[in-house]
Protein backbone atom coordinates (compact mmCIF):
# COMPACT_ATOMS: atom_id res chain seq x y z
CA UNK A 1 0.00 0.00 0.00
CA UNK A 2 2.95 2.27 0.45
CA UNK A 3 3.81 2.11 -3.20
CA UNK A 4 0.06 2.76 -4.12
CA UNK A 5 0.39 5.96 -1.86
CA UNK A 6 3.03 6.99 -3.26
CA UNK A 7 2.14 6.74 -6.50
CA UNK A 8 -1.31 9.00 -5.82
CA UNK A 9 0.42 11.67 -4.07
CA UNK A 10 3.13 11.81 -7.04
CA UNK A 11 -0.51 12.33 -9.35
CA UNK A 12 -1.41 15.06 -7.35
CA UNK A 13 1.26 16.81 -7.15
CA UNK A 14 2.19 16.61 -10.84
CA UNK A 15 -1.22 17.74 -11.31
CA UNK A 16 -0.78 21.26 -9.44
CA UNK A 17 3.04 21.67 -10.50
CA UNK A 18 1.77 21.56 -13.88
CA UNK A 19 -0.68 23.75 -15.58
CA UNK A 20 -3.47 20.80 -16.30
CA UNK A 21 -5.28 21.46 -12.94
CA UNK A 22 -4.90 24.58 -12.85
CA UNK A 23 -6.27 25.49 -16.45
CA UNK A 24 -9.09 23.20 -15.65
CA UNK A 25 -10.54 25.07 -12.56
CA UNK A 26 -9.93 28.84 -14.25
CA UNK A 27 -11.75 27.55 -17.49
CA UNK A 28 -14.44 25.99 -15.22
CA UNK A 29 -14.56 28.73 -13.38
CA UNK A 30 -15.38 31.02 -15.81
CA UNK A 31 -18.03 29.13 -17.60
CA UNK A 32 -19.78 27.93 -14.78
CA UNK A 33 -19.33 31.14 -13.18
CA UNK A 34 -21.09 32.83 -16.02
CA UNK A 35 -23.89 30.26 -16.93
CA UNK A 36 -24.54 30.40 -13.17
CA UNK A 37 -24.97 34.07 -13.27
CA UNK A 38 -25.92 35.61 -15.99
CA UNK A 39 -28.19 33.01 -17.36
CA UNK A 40 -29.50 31.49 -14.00
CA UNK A 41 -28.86 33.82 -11.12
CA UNK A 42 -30.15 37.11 -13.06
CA UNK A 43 -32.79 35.51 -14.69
CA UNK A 44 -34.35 33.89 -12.11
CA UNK A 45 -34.34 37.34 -9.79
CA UNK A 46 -35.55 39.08 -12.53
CA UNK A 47 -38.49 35.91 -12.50
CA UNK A 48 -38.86 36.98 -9.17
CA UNK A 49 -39.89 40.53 -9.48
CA UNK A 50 -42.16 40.17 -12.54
CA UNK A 51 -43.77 37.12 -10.93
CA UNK A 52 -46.62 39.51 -9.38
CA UNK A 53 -47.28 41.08 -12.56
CA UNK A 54 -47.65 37.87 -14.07
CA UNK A 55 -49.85 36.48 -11.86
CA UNK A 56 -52.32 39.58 -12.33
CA UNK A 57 -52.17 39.39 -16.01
CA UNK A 58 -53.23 35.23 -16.02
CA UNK A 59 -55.95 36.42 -13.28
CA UNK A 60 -58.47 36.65 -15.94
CA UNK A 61 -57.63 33.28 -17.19
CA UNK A 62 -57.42 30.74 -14.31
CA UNK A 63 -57.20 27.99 -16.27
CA UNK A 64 -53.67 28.97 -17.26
CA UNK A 65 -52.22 29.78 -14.07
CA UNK A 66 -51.18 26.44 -14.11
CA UNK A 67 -48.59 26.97 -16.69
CA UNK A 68 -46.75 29.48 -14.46
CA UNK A 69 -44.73 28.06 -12.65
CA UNK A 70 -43.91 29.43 -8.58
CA UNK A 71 -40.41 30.67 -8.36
CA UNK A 72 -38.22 28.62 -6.57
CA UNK A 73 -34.91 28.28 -7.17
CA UNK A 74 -34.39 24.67 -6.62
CA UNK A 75 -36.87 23.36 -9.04
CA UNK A 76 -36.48 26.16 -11.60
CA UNK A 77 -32.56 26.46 -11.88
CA UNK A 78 -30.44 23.94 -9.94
CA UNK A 79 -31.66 21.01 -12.63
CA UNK A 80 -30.70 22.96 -15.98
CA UNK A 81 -27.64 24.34 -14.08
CA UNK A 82 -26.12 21.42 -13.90
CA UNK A 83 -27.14 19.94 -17.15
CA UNK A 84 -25.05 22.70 -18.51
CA UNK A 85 -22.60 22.00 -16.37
CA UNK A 86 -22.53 18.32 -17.47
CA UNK A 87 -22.00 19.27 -20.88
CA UNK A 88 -18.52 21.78 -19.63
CA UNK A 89 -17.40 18.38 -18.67
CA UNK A 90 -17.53 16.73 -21.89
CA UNK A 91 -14.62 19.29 -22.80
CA UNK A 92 -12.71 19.29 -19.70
CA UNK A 93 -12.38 15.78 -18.83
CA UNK A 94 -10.48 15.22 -21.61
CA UNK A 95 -7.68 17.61 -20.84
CA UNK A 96 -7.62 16.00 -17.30
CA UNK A 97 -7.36 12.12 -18.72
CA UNK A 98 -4.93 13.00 -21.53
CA UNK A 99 -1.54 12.65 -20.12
CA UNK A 100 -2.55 9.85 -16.78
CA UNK A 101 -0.83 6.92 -18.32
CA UNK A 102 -0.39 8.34 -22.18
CA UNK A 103 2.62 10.98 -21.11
CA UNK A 104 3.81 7.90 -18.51
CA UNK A 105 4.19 5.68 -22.16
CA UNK A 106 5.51 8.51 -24.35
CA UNK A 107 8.39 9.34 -21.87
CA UNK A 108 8.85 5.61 -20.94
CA UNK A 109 8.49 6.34 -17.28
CA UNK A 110 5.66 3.37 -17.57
CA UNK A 111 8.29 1.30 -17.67
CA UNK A 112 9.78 2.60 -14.05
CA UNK A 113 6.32 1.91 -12.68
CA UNK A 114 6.93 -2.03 -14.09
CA UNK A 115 9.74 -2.52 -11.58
CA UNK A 116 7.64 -1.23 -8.69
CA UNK A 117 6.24 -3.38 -6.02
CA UNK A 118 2.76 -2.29 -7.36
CA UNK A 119 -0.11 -4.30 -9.68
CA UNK A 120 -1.91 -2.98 -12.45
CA UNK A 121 -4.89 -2.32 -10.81
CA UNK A 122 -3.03 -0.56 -8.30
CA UNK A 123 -1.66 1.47 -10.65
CA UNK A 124 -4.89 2.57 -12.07
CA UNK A 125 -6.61 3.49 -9.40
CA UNK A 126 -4.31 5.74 -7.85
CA UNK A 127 -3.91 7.63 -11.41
CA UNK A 128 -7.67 7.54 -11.30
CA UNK A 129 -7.85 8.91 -7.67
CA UNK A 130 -5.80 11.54 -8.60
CA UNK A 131 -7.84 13.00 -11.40
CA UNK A 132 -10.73 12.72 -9.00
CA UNK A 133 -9.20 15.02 -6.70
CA UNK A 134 -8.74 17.37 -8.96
CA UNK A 135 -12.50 17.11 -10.11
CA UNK A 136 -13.42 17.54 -6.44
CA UNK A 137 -12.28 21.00 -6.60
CA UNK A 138 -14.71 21.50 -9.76
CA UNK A 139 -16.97 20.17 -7.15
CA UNK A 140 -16.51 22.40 -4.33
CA UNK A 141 -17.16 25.47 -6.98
CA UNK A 142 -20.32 24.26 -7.79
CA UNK A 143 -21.18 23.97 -3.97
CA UNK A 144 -20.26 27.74 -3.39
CA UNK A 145 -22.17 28.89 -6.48
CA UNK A 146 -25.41 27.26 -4.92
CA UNK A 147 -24.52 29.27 -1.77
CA UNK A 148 -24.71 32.74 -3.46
CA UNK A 149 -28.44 33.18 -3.39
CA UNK A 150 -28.66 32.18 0.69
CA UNK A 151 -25.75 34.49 0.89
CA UNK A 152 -26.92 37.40 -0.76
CA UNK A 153 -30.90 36.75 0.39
CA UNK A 154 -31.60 38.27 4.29
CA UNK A 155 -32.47 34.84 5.90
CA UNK A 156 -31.56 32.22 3.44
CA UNK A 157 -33.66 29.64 2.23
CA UNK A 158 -33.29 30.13 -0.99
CA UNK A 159 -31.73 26.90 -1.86
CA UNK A 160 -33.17 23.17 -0.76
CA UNK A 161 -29.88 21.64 0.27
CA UNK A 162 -31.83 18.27 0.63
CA UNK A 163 -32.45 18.51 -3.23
CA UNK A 164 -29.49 20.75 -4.06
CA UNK A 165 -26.98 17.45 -2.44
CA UNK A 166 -28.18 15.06 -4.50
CA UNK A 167 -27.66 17.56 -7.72
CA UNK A 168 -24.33 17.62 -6.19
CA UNK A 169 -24.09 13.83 -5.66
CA UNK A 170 -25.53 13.15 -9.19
CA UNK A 171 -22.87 15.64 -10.75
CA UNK A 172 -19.71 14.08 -8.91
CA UNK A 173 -21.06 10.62 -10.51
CA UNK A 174 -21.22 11.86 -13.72
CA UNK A 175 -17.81 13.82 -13.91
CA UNK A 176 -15.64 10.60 -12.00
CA UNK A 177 -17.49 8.45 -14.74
CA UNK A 178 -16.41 10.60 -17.57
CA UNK A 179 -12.59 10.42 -15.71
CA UNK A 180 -12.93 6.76 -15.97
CA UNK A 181 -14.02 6.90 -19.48
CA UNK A 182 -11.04 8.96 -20.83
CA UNK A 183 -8.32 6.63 -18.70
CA UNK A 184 -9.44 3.64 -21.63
CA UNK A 185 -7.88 6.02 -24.27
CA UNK A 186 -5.07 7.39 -22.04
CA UNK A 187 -4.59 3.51 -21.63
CA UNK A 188 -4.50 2.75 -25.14
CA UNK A 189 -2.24 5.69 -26.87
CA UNK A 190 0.76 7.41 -26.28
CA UNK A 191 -0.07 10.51 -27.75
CA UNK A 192 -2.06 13.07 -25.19
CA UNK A 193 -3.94 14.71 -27.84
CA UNK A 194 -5.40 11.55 -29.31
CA UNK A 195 -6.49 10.35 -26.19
CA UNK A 196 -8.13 13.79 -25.46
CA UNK A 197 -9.96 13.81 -28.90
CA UNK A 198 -11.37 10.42 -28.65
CA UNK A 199 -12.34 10.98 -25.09
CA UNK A 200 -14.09 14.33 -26.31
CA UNK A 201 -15.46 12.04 -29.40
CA UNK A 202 -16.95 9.36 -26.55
CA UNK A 203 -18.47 11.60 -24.68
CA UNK A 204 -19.77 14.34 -26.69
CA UNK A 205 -21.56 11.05 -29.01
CA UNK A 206 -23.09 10.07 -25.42
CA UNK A 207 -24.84 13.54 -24.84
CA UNK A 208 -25.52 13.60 -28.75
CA UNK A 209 -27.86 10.40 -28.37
CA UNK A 210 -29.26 11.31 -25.14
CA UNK A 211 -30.30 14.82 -26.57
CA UNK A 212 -31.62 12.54 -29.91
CA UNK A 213 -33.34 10.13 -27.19
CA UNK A 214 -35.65 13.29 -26.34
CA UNK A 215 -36.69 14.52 -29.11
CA UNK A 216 -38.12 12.26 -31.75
CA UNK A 217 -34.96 11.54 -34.20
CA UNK A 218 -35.09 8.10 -32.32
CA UNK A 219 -37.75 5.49 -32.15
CA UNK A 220 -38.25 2.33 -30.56
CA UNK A 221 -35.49 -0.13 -29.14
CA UNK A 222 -32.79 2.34 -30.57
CA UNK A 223 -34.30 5.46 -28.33
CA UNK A 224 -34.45 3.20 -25.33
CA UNK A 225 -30.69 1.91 -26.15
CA UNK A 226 -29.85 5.97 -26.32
CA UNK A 227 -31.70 6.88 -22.91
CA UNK A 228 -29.83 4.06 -21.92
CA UNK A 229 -26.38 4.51 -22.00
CA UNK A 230 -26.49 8.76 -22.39
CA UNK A 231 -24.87 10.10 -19.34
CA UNK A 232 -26.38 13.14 -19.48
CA UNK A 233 -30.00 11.08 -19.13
CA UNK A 234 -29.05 9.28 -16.36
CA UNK A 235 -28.21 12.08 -14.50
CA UNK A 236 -31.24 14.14 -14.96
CA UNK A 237 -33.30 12.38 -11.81
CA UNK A 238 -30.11 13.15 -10.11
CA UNK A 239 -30.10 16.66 -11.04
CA UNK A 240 -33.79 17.19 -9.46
CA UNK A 241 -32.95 15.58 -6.16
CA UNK A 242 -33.79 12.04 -7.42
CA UNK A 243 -31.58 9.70 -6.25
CA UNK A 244 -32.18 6.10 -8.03
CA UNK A 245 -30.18 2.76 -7.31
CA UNK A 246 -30.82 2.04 -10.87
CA UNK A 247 -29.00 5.28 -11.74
CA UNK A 248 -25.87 4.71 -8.83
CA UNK A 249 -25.36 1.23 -10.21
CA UNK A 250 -25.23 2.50 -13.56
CA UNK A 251 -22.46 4.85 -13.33
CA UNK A 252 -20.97 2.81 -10.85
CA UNK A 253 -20.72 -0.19 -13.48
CA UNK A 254 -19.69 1.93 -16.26
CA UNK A 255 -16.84 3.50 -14.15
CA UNK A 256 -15.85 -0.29 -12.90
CA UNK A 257 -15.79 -1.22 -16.79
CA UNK A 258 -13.55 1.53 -17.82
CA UNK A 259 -10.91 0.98 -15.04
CA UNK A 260 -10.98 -2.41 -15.68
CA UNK A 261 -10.07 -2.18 -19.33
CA UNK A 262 -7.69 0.40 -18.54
CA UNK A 263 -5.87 -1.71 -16.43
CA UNK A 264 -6.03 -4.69 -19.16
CA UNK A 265 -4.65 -2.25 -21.50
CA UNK A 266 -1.68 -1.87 -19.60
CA UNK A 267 -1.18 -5.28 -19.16
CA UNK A 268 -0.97 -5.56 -22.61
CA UNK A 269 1.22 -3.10 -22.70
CA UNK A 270 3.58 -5.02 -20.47
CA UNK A 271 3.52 -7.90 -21.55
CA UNK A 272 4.50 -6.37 -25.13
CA UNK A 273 7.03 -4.37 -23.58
């Protein structure tokens, strides 16, 4: 275990002496930072003030009050919020991913890691942990975004954390799933901006058929397939508070998958070495 220790602190620390984590959270922070605002925050206060007005106007028509919706900030903007965020990911995981065990084969260094006193699996987990530590701290932005409107409201309230966790909870599934996604191409190139592309490629097809899946380009078996296996569906229950075991043991299996053909791609690797 010493070795495996090791090895995950030496991820971590490459990860913030380099400029990978670091470009990450700024670019994160910026477009989160902005979606959040400008086309949440704002929009929703401004929701807020013309609410009465709105409600006087559909007064003559009962029927339709229906169809306005009471603000509230949990219902109305934590679920989109974070399907935008979701879709961020599907250009930043790649840039975390590219270089975990692609640089390690490029510079030969994988071959250091042979003569350790550590397995495969070993090995690919604490690369993996790594990664996910730096996705925690995309995390922890998210979690003091949704603190803004209790900070800036007199009293709080504003925010259901019961319903606002689980967003939270469904988000960090989706993001270490995507991790463990890119780690299969990291696995199986040496070149960092292959393995970036097709991890972009993966993941940017599984939103594409999830958004398909919705509308009515699919039919049948082949739009159950895409509501299947889209990320981005499976995380919408999430998103609202909804937390499913269907939906935990789905990412959960998907992440398993990937790690474990990551680590059979560097056995392969070995062995051909």
């Amino acid at each position: 275990m010493r070795a495996f220790w090791a090895l995950f602190k030496r991820e971590v620390v490459h990860y913030f002496t380099s400029p990978i984590a670091y470009v990450v959270l700024v670019i994160f922070a910026v477009l989160g930072g902005w979606f959040f605002t400008i086309e949440y925050l704002f929009r929703f206060a401004e929701y807020c003030q013309q609410y009465p007005m709105y409600q006087m106007q559909m007064q003559r028509n009962p029927m339709m009050m229906q169809d306005l919706p009471v603000p509230n900030f949990t219902e109305l903007v934590i679920p989109p919020l974070f399907g935008t965020l979701s879709i961020i990911l599907v250009f930043l995981v790649p840039l975390l991913t590219m270089r975990s065990i692609a640089e390690e084969k490029k510079e030969g260094t994988i071959e250091l890691l042979y003569t350790y006193p550590i397995s495969d699996l070993q090995v690919v987990l604490a690369k993996y942990l790594g990664s996910v530590v730096v996705f925690l701290f995309i995390v922890l932005q998210v979690v003091i975004y949704l603190m803004v409107p209790d900070l800036v409201t007199e009293g709080g309230g504003v925010v259901e954390w019961k319903t606002a966790g689980g967003a939270v909870f469904g988000f960090f599934l989706m993001g270490a799933t995507s991790i463990a996604l890119g780690f299969i191409f990291s696995a199986l190139t040496e070149n960092q901006i292959v393995s970036a592309a097709l991890t972009f490629a993966l993941l940017l097809i599984l939103w594409v058929v999830g958004s398909a899946a919705q509308g009515d380009q699919l039919e049948g078996i082949w739009k159950t397939v895409a509501e299947t296996i889209s990320l981005t569906n499976r995380s919408e229950d999430l998103y609202k508070g909804l937390i499913n075991l269907s939906d935990i043991v789905f990412f959960a299996c998907v992440t398993v998958a990937s790690l474990f053909i990551t680590m059979r791609a560097l056995e392969s690797h070995r062995w051909r070495g």
